[in-house]
N, C-alpha and C. Protein backbone atom coordinates (compact mmCIF):
# COMPACT_ATOMS: atom_id res chain seq x y z
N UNK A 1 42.33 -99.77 42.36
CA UNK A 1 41.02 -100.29 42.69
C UNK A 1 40.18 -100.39 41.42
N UNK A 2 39.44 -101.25 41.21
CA UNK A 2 38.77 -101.68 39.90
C UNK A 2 37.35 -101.15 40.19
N UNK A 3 36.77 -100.34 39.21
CA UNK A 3 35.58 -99.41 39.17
C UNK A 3 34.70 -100.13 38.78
N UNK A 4 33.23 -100.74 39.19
CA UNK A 4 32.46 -101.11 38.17
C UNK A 4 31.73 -100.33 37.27
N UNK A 5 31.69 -101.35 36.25
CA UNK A 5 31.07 -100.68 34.98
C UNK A 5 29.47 -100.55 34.70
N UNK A 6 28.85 -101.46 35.89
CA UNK A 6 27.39 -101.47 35.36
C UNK A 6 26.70 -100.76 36.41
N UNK A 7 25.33 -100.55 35.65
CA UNK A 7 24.64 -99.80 36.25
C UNK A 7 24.41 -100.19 38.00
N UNK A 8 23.98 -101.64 37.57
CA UNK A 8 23.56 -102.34 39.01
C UNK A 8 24.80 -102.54 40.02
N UNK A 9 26.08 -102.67 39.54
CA UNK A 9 27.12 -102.46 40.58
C UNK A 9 27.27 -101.35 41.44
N UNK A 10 27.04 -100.08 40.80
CA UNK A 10 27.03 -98.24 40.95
C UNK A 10 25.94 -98.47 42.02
N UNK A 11 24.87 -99.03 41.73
CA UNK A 11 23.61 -99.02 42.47
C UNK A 11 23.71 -99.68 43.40
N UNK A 12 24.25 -100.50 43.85
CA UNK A 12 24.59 -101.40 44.68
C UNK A 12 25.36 -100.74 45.97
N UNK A 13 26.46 -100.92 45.45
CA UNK A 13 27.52 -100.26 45.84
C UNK A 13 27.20 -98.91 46.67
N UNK A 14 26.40 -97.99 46.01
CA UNK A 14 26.57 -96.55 46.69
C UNK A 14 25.17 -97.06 47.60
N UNK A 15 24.14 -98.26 47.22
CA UNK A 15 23.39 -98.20 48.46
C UNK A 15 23.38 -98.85 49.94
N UNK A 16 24.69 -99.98 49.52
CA UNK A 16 25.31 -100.37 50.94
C UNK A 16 26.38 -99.17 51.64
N UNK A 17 26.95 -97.92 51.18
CA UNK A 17 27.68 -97.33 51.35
C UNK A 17 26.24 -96.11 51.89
N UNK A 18 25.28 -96.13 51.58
CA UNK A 18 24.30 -95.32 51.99
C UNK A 18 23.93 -95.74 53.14
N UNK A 19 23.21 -97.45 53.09
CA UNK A 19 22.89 -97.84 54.79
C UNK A 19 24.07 -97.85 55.94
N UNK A 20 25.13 -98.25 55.29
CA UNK A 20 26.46 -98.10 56.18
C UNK A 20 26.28 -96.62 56.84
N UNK A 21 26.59 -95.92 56.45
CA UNK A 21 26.62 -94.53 56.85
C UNK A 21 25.11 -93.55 57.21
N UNK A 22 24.55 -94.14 56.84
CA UNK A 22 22.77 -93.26 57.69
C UNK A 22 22.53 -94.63 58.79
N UNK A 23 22.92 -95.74 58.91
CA UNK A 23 22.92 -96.81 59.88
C UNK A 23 23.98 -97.43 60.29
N UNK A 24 24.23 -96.43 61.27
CA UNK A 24 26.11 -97.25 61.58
C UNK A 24 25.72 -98.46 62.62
N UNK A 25 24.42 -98.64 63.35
CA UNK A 25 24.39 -99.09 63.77
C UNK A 25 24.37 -101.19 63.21
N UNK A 26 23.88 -100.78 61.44
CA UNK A 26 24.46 -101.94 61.03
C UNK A 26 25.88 -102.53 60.64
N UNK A 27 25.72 -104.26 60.95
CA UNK A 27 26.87 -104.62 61.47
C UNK A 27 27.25 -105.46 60.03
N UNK A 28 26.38 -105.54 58.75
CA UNK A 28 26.53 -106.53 57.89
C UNK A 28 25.59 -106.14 56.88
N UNK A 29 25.67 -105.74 55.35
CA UNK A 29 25.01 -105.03 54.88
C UNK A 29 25.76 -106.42 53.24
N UNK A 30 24.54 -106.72 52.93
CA UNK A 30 24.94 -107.69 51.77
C UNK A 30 24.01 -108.08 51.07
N UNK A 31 23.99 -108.58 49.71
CA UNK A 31 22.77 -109.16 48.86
C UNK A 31 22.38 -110.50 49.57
N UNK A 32 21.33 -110.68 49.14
CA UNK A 32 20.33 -112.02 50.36
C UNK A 32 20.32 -113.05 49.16
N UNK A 33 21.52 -113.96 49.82
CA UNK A 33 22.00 -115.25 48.50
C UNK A 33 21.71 -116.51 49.58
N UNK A 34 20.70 -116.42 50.60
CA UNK A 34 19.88 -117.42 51.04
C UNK A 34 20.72 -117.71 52.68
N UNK A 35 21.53 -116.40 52.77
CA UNK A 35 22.65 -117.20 53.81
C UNK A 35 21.42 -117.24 55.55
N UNK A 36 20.90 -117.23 55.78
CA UNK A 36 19.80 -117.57 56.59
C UNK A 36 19.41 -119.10 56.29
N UNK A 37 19.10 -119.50 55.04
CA UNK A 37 18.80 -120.51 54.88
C UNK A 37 19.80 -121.37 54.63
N UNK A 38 20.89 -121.60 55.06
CA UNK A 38 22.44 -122.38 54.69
C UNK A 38 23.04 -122.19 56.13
N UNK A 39 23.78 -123.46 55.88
CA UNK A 39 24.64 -124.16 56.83
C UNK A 39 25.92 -123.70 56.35
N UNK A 40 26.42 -123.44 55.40
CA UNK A 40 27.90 -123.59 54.64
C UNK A 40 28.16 -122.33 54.33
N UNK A 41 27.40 -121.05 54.25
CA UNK A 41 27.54 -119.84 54.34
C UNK A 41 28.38 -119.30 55.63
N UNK A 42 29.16 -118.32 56.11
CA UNK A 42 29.18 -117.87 57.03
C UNK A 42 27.81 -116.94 57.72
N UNK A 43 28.01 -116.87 59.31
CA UNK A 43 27.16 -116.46 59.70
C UNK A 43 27.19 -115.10 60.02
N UNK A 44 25.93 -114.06 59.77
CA UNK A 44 25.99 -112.64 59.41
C UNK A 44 26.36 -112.27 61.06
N UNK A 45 26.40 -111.22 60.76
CA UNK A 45 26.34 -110.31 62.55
C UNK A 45 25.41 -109.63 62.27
N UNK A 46 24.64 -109.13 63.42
CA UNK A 46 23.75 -108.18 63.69
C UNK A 46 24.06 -107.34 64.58
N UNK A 47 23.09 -106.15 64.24
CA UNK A 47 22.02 -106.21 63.03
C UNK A 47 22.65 -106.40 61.44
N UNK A 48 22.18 -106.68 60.52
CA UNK A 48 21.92 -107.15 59.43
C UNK A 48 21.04 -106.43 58.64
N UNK A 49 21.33 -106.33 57.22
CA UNK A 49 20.37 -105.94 56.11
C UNK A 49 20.69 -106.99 54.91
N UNK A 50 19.78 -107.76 54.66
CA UNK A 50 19.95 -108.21 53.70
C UNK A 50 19.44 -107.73 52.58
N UNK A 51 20.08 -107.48 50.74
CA UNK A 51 19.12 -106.52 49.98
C UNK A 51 18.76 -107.64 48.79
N UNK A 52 17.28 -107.44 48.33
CA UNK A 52 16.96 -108.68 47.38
C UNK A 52 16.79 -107.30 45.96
N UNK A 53 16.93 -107.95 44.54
CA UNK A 53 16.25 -106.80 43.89
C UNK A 53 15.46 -108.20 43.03
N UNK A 54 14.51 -107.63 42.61
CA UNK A 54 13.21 -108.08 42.13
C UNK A 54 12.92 -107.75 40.96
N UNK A 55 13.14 -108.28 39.63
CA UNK A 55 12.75 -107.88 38.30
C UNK A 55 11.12 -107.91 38.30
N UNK A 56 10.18 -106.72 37.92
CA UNK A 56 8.97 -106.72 37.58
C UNK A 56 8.85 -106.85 36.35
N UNK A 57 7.60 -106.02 36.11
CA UNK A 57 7.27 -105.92 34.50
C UNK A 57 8.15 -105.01 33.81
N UNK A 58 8.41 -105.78 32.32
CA UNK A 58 8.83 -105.02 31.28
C UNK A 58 8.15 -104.64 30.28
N UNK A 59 8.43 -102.80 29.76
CA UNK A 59 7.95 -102.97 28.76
C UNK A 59 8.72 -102.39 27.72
N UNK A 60 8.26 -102.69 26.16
CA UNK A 60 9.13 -102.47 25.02
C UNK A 60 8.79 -101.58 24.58
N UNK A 61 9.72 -100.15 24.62
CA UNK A 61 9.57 -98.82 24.20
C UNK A 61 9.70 -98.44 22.94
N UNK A 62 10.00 -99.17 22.04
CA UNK A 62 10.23 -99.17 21.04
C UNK A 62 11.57 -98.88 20.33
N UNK A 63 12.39 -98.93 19.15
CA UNK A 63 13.80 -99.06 18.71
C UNK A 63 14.52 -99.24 19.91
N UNK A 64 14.28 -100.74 20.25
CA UNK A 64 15.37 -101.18 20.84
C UNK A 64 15.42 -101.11 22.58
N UNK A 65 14.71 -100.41 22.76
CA UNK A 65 14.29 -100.12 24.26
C UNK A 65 13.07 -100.08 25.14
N UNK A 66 13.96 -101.05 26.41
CA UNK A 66 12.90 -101.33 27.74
C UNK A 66 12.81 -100.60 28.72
N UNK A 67 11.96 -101.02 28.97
CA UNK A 67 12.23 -100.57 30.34
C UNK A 67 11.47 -101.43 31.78
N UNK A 68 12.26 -101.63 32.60
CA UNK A 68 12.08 -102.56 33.85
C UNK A 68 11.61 -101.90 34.91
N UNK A 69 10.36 -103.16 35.54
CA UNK A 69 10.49 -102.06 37.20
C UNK A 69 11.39 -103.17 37.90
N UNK A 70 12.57 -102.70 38.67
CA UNK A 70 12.88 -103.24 39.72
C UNK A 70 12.44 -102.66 41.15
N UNK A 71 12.47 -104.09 41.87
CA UNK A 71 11.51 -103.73 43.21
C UNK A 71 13.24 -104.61 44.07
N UNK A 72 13.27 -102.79 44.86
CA UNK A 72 14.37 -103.60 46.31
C UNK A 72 13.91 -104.11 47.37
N UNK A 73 14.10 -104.81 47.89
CA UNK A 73 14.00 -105.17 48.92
C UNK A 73 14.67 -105.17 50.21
N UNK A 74 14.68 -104.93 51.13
CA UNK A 74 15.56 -104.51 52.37
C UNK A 74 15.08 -105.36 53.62
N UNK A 75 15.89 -106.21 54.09
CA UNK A 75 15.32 -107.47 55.02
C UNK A 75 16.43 -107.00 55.88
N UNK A 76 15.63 -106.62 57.16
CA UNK A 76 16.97 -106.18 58.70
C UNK A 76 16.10 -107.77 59.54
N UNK A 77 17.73 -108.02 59.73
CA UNK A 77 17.74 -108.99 60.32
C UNK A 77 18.38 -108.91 61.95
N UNK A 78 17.45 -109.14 62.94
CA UNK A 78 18.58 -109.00 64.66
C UNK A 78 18.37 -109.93 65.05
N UNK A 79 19.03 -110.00 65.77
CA UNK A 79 19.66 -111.30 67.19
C UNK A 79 18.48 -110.93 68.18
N UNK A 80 16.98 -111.42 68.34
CA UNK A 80 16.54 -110.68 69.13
C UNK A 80 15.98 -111.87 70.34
N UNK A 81 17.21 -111.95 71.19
CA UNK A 81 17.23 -112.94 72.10
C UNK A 81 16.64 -112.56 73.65
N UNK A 82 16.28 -111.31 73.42
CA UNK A 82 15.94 -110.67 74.64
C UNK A 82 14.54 -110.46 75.10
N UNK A 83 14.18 -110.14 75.78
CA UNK A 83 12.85 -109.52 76.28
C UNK A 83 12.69 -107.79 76.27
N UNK A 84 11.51 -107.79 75.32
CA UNK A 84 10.76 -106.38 75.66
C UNK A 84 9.23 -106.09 76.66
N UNK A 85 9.26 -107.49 76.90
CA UNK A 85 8.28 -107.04 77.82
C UNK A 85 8.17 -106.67 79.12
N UNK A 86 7.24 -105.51 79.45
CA UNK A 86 7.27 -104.52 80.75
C UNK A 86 7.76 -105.30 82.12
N UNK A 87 7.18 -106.68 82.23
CA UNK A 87 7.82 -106.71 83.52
C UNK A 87 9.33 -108.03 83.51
N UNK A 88 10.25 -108.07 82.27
CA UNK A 88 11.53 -108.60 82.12
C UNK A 88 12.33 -107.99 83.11
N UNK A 89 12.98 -109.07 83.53
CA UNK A 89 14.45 -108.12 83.98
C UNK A 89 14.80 -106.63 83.36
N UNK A 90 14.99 -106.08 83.89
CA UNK A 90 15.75 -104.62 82.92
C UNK A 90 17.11 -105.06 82.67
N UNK A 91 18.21 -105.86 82.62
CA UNK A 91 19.37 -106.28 81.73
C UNK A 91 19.33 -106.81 80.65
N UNK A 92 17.83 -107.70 80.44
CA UNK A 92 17.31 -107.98 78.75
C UNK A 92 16.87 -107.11 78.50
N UNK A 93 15.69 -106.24 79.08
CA UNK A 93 14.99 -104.59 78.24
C UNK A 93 16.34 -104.52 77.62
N UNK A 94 17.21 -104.19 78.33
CA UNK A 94 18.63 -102.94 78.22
C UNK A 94 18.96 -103.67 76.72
N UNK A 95 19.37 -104.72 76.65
CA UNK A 95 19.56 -106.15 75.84
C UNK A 95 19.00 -105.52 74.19
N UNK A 96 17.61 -105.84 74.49
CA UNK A 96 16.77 -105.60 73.24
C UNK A 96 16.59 -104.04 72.72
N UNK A 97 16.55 -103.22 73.58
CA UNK A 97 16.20 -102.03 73.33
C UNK A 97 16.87 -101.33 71.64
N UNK A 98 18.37 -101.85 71.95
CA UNK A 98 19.45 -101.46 70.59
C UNK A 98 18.71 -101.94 69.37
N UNK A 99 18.42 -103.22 69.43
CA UNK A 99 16.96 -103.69 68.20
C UNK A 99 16.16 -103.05 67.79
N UNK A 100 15.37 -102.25 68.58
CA UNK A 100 14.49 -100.94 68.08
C UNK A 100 15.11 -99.84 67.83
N UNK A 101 16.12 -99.56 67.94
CA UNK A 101 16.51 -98.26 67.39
C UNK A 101 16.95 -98.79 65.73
N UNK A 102 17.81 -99.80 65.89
CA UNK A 102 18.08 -99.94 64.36
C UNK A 102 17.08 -100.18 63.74
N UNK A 103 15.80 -100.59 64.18
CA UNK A 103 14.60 -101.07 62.89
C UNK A 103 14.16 -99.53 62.73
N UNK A 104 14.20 -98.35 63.73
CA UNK A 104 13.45 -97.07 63.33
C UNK A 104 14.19 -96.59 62.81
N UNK A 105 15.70 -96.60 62.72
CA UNK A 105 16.65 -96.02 61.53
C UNK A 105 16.52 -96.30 60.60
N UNK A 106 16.48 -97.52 60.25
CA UNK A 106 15.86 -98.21 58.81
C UNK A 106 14.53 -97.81 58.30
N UNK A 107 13.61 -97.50 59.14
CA UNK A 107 12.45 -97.31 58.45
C UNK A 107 12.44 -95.92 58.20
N UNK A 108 13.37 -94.94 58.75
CA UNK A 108 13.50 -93.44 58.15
C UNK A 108 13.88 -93.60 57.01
N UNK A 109 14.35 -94.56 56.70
CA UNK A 109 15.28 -94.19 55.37
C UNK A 109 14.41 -94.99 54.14
């Protein structure tokens, strides 16, 4: 198995292996390369996390060194075809309900 070497792979890597496992309930955990917005992409399953990272400001520390803020981003994406409202059928409640648990797992973390 081939190890990556960079920082941002390590980072990557151990943080889809982080939502995987504190959110089993996600079904698709990947960098956000627009596949929402594309036809020719395959289509994700849900729930979904898509992760963006965001170069901020740099600054120059001097001999030779920066330093960056990166900003992650974490986009949960569901299938939310159902009804939560009080007087729905209860086989859509039942439906949607799984949707709210994965968005409050995600927001623990």
């Amino acid at each position: 198995m081939n190890t990556p070497k960079s920082f941002f792979s390590h980072f990557f890597l151990n943080l889809q292996d982080f939502l995987s496992n504190s959110i089993p309930e996600l079904k698709w955990i990947d960098i956000d390369n627009g596949q929402l917005d594309s036809i020719t992409r395959p289509t994700l399953t849900y729930p979904a996390i898509l992760i963006d990272f965001s170069a901020g400001d740099v600054d120059e520390l001097g001999a030779g060194s920066y330093r960056m803020d990166v900003v992650v981003h974490l986009y949960l994406i569901t299938d939310n075809f159902a009804a939560s409202y009080h007087k729905a059928p209860l086989n859509f409640m039942l439906f949607f309900i799984p949707n709210y648990c994965c968005i409050f797992a995600t927001y623990k973390y």
